[in-house]
Protein backbone atom coordinates (compact mmCIF):
# COMPACT_ATOMS: atom_id res chain seq x y z
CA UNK A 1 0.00 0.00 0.00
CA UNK A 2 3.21 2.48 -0.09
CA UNK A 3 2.96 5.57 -2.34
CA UNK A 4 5.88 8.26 -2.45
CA UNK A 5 4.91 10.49 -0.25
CA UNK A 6 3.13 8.07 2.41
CA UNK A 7 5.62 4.76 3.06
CA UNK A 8 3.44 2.02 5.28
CA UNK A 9 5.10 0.06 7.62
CA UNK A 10 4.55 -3.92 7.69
CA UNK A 11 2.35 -5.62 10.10
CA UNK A 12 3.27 -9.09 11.35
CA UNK A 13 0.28 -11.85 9.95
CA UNK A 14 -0.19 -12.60 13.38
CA UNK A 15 -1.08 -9.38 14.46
CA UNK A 16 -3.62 -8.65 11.22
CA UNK A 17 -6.04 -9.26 13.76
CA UNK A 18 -6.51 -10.22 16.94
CA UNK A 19 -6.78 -14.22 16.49
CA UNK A 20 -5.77 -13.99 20.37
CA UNK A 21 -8.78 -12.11 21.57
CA UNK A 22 -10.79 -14.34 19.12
CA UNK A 23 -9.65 -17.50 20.56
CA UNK A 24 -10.30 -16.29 24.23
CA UNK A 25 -13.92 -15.77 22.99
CA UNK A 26 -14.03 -19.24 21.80
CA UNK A 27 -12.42 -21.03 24.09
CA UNK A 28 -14.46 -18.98 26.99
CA UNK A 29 -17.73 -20.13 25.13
CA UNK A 30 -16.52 -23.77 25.62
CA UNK A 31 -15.45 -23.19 29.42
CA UNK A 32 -18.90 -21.66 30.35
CA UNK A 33 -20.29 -25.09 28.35
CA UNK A 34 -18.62 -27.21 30.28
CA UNK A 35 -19.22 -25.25 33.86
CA UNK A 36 -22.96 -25.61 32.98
CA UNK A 37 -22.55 -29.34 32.21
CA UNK A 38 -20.22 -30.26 35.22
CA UNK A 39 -20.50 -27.36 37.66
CA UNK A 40 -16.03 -27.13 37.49
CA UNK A 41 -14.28 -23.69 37.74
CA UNK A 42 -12.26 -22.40 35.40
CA UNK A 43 -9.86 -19.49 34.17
CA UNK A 44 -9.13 -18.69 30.70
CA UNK A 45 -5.94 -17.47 28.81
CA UNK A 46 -4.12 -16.60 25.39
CA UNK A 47 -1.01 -15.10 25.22
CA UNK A 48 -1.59 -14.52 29.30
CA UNK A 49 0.96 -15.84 32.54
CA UNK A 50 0.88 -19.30 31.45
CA UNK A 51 3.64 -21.26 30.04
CA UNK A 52 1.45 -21.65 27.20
CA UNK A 53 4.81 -23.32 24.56
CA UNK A 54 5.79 -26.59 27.15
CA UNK A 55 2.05 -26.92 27.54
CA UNK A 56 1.24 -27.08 24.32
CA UNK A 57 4.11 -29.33 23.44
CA UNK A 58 3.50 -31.80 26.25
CA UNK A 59 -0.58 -31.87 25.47
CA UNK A 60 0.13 -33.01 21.36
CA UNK A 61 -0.56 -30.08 20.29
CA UNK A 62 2.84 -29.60 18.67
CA UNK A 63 6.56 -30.39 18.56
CA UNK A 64 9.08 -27.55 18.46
CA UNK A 65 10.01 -25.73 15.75
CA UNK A 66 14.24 -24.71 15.37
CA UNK A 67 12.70 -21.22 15.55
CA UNK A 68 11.18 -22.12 19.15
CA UNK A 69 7.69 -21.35 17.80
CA UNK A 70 5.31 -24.44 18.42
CA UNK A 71 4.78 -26.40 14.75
CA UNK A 72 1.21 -27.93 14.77
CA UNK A 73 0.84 -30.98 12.17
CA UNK A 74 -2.43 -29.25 10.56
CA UNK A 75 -1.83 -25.79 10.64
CA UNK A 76 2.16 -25.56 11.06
CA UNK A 77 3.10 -22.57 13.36
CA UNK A 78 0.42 -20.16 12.14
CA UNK A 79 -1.39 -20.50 15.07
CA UNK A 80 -2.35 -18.37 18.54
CA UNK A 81 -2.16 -21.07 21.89
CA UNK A 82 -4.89 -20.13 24.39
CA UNK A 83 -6.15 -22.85 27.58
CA UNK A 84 -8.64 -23.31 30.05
CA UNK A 85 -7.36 -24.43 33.16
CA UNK A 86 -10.20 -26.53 35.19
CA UNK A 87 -10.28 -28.62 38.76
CA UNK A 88 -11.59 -31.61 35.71
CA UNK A 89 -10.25 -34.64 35.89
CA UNK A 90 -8.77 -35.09 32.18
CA UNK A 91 -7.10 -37.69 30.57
CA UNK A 92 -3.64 -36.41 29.20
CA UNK A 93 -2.71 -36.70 25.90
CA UNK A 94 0.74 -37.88 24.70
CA UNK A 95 3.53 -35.08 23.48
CA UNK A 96 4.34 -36.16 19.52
CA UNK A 97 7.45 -37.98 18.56
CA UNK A 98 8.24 -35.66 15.43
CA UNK A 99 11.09 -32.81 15.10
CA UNK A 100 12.46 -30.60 12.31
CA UNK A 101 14.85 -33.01 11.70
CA UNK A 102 18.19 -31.72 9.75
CA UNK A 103 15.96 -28.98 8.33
CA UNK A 104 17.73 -25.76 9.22
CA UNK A 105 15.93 -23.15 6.83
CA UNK A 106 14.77 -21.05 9.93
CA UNK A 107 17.88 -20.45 11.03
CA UNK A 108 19.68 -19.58 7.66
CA UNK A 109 17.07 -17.35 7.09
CA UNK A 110 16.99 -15.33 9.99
CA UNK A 111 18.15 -11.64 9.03
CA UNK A 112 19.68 -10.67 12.32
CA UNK A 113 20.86 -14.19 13.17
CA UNK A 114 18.96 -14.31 16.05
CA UNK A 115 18.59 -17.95 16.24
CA UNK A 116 22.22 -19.11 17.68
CA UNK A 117 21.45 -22.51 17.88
CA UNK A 118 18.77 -24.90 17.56
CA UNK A 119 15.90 -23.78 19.86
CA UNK A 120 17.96 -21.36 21.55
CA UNK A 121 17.07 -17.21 20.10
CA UNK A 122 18.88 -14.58 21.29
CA UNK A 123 16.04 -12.11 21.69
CA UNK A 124 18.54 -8.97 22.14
CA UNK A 125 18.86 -9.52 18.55
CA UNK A 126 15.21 -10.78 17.60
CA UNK A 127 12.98 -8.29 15.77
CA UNK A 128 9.89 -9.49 16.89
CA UNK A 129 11.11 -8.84 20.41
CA UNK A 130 13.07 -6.08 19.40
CA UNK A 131 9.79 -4.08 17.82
CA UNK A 132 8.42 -4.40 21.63
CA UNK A 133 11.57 -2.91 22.62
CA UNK A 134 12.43 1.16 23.01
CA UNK A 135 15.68 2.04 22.63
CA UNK A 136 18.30 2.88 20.02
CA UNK A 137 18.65 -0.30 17.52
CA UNK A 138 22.63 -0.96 17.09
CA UNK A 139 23.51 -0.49 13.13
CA UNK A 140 23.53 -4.10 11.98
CA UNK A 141 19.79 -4.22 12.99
CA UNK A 142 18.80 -1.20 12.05
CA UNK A 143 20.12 -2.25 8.19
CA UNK A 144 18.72 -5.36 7.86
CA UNK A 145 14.99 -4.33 9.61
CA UNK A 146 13.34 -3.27 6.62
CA UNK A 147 10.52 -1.32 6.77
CA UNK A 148 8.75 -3.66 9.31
CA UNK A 149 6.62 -1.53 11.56
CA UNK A 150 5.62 -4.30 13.72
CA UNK A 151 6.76 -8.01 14.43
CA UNK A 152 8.76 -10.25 12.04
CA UNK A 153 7.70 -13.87 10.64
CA UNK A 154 10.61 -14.78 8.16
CA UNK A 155 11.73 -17.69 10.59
CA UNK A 156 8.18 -19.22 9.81
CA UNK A 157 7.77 -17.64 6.35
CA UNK A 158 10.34 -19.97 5.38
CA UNK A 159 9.39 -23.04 7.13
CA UNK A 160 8.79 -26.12 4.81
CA UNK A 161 5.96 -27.13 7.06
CA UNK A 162 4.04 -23.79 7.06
CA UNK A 163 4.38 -23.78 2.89
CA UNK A 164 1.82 -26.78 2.84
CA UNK A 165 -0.48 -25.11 5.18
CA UNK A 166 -3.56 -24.66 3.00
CA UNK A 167 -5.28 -21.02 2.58
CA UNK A 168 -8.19 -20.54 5.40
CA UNK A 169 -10.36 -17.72 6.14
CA UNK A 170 -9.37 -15.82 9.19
CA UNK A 171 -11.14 -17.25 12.25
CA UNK A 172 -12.33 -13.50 13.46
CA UNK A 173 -12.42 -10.21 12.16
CA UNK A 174 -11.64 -8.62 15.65
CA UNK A 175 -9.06 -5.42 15.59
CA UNK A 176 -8.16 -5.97 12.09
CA UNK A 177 -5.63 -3.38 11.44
CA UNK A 178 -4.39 -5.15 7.49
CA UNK A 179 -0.86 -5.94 6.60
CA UNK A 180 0.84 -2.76 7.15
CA UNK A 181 0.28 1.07 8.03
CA UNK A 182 1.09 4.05 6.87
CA UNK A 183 3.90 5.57 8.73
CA UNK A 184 3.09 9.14 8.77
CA UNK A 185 0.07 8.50 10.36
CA UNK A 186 2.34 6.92 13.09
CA UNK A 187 4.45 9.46 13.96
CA UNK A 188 1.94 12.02 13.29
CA UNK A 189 -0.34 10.81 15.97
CA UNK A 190 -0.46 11.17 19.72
CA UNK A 191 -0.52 7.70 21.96
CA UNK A 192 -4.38 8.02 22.99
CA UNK A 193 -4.83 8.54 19.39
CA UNK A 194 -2.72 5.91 18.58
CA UNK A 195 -4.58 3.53 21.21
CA UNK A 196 -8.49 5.06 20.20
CA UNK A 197 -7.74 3.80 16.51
CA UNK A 198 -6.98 0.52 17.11
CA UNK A 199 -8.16 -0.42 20.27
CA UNK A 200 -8.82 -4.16 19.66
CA UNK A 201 -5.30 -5.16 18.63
CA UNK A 202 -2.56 -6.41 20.46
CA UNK A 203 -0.60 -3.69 18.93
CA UNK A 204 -2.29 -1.62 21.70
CA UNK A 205 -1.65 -3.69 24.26
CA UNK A 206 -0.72 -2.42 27.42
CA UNK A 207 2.84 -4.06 27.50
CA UNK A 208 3.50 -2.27 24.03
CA UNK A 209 5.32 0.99 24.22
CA UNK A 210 3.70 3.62 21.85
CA UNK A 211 7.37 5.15 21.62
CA UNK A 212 9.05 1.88 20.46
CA UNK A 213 6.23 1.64 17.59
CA UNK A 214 7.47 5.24 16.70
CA UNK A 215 10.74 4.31 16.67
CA UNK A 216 10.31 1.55 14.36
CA UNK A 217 8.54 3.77 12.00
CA UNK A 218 12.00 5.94 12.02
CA UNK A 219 13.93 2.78 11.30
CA UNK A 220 11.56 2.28 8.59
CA UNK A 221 11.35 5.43 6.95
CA UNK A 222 15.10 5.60 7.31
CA UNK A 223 15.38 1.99 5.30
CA UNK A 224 12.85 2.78 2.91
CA UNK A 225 14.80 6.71 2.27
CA UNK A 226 11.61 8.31 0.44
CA UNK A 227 12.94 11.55 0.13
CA UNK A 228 9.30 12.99 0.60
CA UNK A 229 9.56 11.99 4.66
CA UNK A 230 12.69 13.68 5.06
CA UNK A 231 11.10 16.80 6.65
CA UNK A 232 10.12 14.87 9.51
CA UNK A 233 12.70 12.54 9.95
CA UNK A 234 14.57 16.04 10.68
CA UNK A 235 11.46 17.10 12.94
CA UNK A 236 12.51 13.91 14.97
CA UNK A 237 16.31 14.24 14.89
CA UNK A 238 15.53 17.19 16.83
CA UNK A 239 13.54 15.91 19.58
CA UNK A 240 14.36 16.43 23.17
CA UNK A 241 13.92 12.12 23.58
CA UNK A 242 17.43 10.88 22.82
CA UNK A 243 16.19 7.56 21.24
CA UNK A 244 14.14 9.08 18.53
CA UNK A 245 16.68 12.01 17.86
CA UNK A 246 19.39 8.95 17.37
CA UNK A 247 16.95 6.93 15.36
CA UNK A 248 16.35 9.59 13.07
C-alpha cells in the first residue's frame, strides 16, 4: 500500500487481527459449556501468565520448531495457543514424537541471526522482540529491519511445514488493522490517538510501548529513504527524547 509520499510500515500476519482475543472468545464459550454441564471452575488465557509453549508441546498439540515457535501438524506454526485451566479430571494426551529433523531453513534465514542454535534465540537480537523494545537499535539491525513496523515472521515464512499449510479464512475479524500502516500516520499521531484507533489489537496492548512503535517507523522510513519523509525525519532528529533524535 506504499505511495511516495506516504511509506506504510509492515504488520506481522499474526497481528492482522486479533486471532488472540478471538480465541479467548471461543475457548471462553466452551469453558462456560462445560461449567454448565459439570458445575467445574475455570480461568481462561491466550497469550496470558501461562507457560502456554511446554504446555502445548507436552498436550500433542505440537513439537518444536528450530525457531522455538510451536509447529502444529495441521496448521504448522500459524497458530495463537490459548487454555482453560479446570479442577476436571482429564485424561492427558501424549507429546508427539516428530522434530524438524536436519531442516535448518529457519535459522539460515533469519536476518539478524537471532537464532544461535537450535531452539535457543537470542532475543537482544530478535525483531519481533526487538519491535516491543524502546531504545536505540545498534547499526547491523537497524540495516537489515526493513521497513517492518511491527513483528517479524521470516523464521516461519520460510518453514517447509508452514508452505503446505492450506489457505483458510481468518477465524475472526476482531481489531483488524491489514498488513501494514502508513507511517506518517504513526508518527503524526499522539498515543491516545494511537490507542483510540486501534483499540482491539494487540498492537495496543498495554505491554506495548507507543514510543518503540514510533521508533520503528523511524527505522523504517530511514530503510525505505523516500525523500518525501525527510522533513520529519529532521522534525525527529531534533527531539528532546534521545532515542528518537538517534533513530532519526
Amino acid at each position: 500500500l506504499s505511495e511516495p509520499g506516504d511509506p506504510h510500515g509492515l504488520i506481522a500476519r499474526y497481528t492482522w487481527r486479533n486471532y488472540y482475543k478471538g480465541l479467548k472468545n471461543r475457548l471462553r464459550e466452551l469453558a462456560h459449556f462445560i461449567k454448565e454441564k459439570t458445575g467445574a471452575s475455570f480461568r481462561v488465557y491466550s497469550n496470558g501468565p501461562v507457560a502456554e509453549k511446554p504446555i502445548a508441546v507436552r498436550s500433542g498439540i505440537g513439537y518444536y520448531g528450530k525457531h522455538s515457535v510451536v509447529i502444529n501438524q495441521t496448521f504448522g506454526s500459524w497458530i495463537v495457543l490459548g487454555e482453560i485451566i479446570t479442577d476436571i479430571e482429564i485424561e492427558p494426551d501424549k507429546a508427539l514424537d516428530i522434530n524438524c529433523g536436519q531442516c535448518e531453513e529457519c535459522i539460515d534465514a533469519c536476518p539478524t541471526r537471532a537464532i544461535i542454535a537450535p531452539y535457543i534465540i537470542d532475543r537482544r537480537r530478535c525483531i519481533q522482540e526487538l519491535t516491543n523494545w524502546y531504545g536505540v537499535l545498534p547499526n547491523d539491525i537497524a540495516e537489515v529491519w526493513g521497513n517492518r513496523l511491527y513483528g517479524c515472521t521470516v523464521c516461519q515464512d520460510v518453514c517447509p511445514v508452514n508452505s503446505k499449510v492450506a489457505v483458510r479464512n481468518p477465524s475472526t475479524d476482531l481489531g483488524s488493522v491489514g498488513s501494514s500502516i502508513s507511517l506518517l500516520d504513526i508518527l503524526n499521531m499522539s498515543e491516545s490517538e494511537y490507542r483510540q484507533k486501534y483499540p482491539d489489537n494487540q498492537i495496543t496492548a498495554r505491554w506495548i510501548n507507543f514510543k518503540a512503535i514510533q521508533r520503528n517507523a523511524l527505522v523504517c522510513l530511514g530503510n525505505i529513504k523516500d525523500k518525501q519523509t525527510l522533513p520529519i525525519l529532521e522534525r525527529f532528529s531534533k527531539s528532546n527524547d534521545g532515542v528518537f533524535a538517534k533513530t532519526a
